[in-house]
N, C-alpha and C. Protein backbone atom coordinates (compact mmCIF):
# COMPACT_ATOMS: atom_id res chain seq x y z
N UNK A 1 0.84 -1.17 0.00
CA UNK A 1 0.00 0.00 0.00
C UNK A 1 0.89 1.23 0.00
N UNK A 2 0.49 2.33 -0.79
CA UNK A 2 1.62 3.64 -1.18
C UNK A 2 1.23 4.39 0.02
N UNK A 3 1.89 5.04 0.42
CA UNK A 3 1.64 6.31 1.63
C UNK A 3 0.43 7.37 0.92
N UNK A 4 -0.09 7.31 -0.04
CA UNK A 4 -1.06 8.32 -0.23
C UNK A 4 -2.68 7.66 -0.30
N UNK A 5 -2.25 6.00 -0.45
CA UNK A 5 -3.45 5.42 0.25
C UNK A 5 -3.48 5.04 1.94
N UNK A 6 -2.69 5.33 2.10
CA UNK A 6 -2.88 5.09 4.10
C UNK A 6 -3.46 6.11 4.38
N UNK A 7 -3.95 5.72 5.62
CA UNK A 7 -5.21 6.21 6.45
C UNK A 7 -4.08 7.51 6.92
N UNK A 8 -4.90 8.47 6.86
CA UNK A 8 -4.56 9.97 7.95
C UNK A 8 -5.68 10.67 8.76
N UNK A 9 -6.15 9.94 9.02
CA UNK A 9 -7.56 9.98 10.06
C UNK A 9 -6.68 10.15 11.66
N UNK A 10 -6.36 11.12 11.80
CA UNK A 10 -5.95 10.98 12.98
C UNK A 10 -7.16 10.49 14.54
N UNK A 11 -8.59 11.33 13.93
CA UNK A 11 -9.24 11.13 14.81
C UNK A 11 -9.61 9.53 15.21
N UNK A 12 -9.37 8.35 13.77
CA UNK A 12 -9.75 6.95 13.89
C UNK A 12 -8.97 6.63 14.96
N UNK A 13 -7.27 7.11 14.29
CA UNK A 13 -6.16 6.69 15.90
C UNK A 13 -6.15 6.73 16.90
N UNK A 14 -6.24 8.12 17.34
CA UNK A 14 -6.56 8.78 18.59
C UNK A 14 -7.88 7.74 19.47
N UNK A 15 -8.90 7.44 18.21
CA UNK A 15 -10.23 6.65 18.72
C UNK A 15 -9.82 5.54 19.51
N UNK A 16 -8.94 5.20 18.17
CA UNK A 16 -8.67 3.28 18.11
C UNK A 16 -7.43 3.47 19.40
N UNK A 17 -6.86 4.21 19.59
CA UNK A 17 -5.91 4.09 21.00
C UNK A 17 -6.94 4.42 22.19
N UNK A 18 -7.56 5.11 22.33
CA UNK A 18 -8.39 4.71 23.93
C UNK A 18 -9.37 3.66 23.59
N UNK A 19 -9.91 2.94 22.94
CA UNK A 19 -10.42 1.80 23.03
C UNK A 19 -9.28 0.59 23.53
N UNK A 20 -7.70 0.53 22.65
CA UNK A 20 -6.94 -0.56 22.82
C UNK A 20 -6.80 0.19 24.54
N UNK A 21 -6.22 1.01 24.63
CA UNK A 21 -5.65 0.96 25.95
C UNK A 21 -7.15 0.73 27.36
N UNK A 22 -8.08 0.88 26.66
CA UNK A 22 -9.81 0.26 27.29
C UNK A 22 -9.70 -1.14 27.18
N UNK A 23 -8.85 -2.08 26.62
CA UNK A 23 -8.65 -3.32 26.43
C UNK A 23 -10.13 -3.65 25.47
N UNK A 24 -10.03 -3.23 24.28
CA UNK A 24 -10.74 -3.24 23.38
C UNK A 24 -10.34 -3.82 22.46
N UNK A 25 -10.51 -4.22 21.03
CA UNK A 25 -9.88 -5.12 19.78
C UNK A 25 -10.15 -4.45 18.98
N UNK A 26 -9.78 -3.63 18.24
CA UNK A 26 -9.78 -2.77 16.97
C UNK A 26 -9.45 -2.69 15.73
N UNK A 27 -10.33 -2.69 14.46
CA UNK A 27 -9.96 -2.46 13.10
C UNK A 27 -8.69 -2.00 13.07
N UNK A 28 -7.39 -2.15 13.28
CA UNK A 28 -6.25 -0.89 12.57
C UNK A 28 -5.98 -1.46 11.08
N UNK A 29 -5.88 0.13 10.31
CA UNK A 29 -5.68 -0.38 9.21
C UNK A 29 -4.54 0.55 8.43
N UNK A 30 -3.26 1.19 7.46
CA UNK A 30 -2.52 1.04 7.80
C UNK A 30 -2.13 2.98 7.79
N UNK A 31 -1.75 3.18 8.71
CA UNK A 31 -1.65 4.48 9.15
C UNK A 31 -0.84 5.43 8.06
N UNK A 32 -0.95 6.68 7.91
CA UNK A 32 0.33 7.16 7.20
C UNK A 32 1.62 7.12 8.79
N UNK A 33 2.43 6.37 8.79
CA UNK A 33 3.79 6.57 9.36
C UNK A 33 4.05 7.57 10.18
N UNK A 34 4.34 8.37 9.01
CA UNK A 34 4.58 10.20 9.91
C UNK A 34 3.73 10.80 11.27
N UNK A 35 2.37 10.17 10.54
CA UNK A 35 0.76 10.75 11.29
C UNK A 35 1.23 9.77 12.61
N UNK A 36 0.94 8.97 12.76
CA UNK A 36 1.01 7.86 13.64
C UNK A 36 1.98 7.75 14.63
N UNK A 37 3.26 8.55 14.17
CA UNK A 37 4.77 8.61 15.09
C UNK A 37 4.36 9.85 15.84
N UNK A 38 3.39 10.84 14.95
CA UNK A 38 3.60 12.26 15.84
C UNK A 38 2.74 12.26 16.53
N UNK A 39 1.83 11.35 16.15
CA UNK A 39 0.55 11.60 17.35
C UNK A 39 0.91 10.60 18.52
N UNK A 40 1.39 9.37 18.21
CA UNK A 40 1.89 8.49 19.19
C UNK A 40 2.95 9.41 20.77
N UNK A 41 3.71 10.13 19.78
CA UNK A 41 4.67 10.97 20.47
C UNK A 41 3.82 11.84 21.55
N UNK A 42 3.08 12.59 20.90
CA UNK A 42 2.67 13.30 21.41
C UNK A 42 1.23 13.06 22.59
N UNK A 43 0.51 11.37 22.50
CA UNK A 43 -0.05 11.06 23.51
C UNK A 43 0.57 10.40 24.73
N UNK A 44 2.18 10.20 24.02
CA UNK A 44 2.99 9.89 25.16
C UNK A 44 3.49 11.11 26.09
N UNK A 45 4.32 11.95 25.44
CA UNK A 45 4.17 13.11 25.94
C UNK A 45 3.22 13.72 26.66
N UNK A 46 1.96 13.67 26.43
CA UNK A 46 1.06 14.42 27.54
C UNK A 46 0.85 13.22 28.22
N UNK A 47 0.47 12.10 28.34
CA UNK A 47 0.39 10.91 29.49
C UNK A 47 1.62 11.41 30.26
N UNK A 48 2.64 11.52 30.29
CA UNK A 48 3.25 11.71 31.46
C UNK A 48 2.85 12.85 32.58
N UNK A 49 1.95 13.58 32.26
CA UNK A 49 1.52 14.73 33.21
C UNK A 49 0.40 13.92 34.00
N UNK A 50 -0.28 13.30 33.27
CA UNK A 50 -1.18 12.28 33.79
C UNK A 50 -1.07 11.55 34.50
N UNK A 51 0.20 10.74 34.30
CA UNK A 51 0.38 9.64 35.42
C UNK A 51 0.60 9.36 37.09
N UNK A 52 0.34 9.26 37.29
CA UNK A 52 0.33 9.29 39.22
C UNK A 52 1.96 8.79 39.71
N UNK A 53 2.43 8.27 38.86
CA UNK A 53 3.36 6.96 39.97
C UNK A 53 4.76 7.18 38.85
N UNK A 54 5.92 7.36 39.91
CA UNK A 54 7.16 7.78 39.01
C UNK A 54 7.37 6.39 37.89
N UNK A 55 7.27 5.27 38.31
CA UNK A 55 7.30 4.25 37.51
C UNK A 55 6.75 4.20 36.41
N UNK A 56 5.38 4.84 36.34
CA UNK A 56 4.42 5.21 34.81
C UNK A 56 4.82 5.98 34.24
N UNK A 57 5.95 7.14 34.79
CA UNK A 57 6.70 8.22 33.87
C UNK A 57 7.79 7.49 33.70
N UNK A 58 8.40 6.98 34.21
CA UNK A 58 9.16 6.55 33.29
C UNK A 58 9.47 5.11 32.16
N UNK A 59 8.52 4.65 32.49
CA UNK A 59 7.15 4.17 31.25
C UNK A 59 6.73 4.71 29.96
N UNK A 60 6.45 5.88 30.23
CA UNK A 60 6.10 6.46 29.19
C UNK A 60 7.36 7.25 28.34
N UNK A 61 8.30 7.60 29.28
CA UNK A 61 9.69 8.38 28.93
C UNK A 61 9.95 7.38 28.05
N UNK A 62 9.98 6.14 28.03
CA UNK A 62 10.95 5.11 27.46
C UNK A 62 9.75 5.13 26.32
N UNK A 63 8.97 5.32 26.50
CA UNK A 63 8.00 4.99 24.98
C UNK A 63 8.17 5.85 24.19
N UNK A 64 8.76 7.41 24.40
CA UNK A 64 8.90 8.15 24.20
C UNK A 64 9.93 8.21 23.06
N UNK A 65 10.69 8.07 23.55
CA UNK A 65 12.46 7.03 23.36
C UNK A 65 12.56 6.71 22.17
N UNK A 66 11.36 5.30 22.05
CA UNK A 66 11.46 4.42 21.01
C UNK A 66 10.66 4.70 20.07
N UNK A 67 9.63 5.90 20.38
CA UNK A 67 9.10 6.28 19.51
C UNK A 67 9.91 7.00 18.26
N UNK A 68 10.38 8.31 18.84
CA UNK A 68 11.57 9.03 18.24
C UNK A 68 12.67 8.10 17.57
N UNK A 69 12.92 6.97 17.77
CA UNK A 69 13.55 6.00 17.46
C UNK A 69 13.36 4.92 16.37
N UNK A 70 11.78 5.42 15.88
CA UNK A 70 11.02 4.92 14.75
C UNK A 70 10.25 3.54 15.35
N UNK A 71 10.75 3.01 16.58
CA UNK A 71 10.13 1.74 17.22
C UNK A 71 8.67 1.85 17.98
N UNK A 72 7.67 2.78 17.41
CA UNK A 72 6.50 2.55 18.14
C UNK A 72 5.33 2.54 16.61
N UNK A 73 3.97 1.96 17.24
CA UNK A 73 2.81 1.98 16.18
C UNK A 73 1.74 1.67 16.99
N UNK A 74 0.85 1.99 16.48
CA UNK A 74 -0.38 1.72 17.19
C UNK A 74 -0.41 0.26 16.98
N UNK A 75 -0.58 -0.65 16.51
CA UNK A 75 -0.14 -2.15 16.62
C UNK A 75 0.49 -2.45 17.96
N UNK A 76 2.05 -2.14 17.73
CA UNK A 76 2.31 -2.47 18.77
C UNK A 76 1.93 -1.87 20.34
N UNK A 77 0.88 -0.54 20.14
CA UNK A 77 0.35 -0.06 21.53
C UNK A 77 -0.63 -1.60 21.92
N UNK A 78 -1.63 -2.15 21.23
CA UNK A 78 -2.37 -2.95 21.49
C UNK A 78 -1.39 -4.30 21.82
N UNK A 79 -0.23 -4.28 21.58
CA UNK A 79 0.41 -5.59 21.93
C UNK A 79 1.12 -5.52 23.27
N UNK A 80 1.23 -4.17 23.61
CA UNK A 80 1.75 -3.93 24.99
C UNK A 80 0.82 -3.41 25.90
N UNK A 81 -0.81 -2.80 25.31
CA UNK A 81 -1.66 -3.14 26.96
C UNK A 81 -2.57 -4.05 27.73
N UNK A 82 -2.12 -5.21 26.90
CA UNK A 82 -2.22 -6.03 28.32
C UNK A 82 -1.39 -6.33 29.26
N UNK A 83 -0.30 -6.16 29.11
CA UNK A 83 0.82 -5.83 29.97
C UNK A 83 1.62 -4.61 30.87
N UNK A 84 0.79 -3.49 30.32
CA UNK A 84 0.77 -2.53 30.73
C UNK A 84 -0.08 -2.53 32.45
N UNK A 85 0.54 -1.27 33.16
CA UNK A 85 -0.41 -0.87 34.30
C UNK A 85 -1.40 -0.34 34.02
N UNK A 86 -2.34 -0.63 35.16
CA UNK A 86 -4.03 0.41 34.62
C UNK A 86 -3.21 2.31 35.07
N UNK A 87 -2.37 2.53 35.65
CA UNK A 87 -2.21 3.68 35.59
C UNK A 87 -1.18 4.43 34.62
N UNK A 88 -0.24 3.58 33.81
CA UNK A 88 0.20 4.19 32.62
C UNK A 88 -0.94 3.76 31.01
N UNK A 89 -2.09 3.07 31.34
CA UNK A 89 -2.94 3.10 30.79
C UNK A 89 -4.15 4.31 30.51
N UNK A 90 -4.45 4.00 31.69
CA UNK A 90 -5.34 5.48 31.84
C UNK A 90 -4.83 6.95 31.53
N UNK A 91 -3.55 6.78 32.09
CA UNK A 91 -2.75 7.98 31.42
C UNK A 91 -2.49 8.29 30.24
N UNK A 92 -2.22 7.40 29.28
CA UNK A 92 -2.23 7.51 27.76
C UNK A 92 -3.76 7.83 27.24
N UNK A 93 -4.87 6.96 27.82
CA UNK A 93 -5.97 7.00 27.29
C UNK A 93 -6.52 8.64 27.47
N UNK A 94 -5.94 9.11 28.51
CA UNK A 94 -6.64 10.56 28.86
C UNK A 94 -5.93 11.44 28.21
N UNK A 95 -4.67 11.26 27.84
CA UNK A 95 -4.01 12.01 26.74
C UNK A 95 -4.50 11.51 25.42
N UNK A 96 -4.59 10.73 25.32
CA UNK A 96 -5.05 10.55 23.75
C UNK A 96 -7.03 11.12 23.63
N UNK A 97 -7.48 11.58 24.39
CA UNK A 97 -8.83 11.99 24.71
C UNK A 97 -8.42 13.67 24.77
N UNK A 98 -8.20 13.96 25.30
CA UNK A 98 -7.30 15.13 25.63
C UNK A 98 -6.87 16.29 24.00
N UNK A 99 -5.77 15.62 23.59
CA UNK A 99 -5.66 15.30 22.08
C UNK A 99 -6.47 15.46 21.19
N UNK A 100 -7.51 14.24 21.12
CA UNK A 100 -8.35 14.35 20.28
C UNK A 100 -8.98 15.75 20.47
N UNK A 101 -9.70 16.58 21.45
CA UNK A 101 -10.25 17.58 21.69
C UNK A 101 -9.82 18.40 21.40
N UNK A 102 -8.64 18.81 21.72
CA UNK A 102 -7.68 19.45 20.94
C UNK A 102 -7.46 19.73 19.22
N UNK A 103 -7.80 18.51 18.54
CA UNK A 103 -7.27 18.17 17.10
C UNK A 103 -9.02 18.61 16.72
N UNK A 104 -9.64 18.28 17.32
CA UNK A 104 -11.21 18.95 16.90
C UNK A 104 -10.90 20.25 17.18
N UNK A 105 -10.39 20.99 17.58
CA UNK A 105 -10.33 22.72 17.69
C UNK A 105 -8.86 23.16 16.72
N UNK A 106 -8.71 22.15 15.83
CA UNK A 106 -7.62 22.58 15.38
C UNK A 106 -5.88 23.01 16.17
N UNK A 107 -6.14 22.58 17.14
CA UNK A 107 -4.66 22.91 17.77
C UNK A 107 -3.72 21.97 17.77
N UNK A 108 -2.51 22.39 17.32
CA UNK A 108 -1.55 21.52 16.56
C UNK A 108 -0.43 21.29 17.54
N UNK A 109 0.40 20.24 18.27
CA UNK A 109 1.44 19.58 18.93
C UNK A 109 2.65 19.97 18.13
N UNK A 110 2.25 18.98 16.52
CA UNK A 110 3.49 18.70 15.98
C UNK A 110 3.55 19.42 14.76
């Protein structure tokens, strides 16, 4: 699939990430790259204000990491929350909610 047929629906992502991190099962289908790294980045980035417990920040720091590092996707978010804590969970999910509200008023992160 060419990058000008992938999805740039940010709002599907943003969707389809608080459902996975809701321990939900979701359509993903295949993102534009770029879209997907910056928004990933950037619901990691605000989850860390969110999180309660130094361990969930630095949880998320490291997701952070590997994001910038080209090693994150929404795929692999759903393959790491069931293993995840419910409080670096909830924290992503409220940033990625957060976000979305945001991206409906037009205000831009990246």
């Amino acid at each position: 699939m060419n990058d000008m047929a992938k999805n740039n629906d940010s709002q599907y992502l943003l969707a389809a990430l608080i459902e996975i991190y809701r321990g939900n099962r979701v359509y993903l289908p295949e993102f534009d790259p770029k879209m997907e790294k910056n928004l990933l980045r950037d619901v990691f980035s605000a989850a860390i204000s969110f999180a309660q417990y130094d361990e969930s920040r630095k949880t998320l720091s490291d997701e952070i990491f590997n994001c910038i590092n080209g090693d994150a996707s929404v795929k692999k978010q759903a393959e790491l929350a069931p293993i995840q804590t419910p409080d670096v969970l909830n924290a992503k999910m409220v940033a990625a909610a957060h976000i979305m509200k945001l991206d409906l008023n037009n205000v831009k992160f990246s």
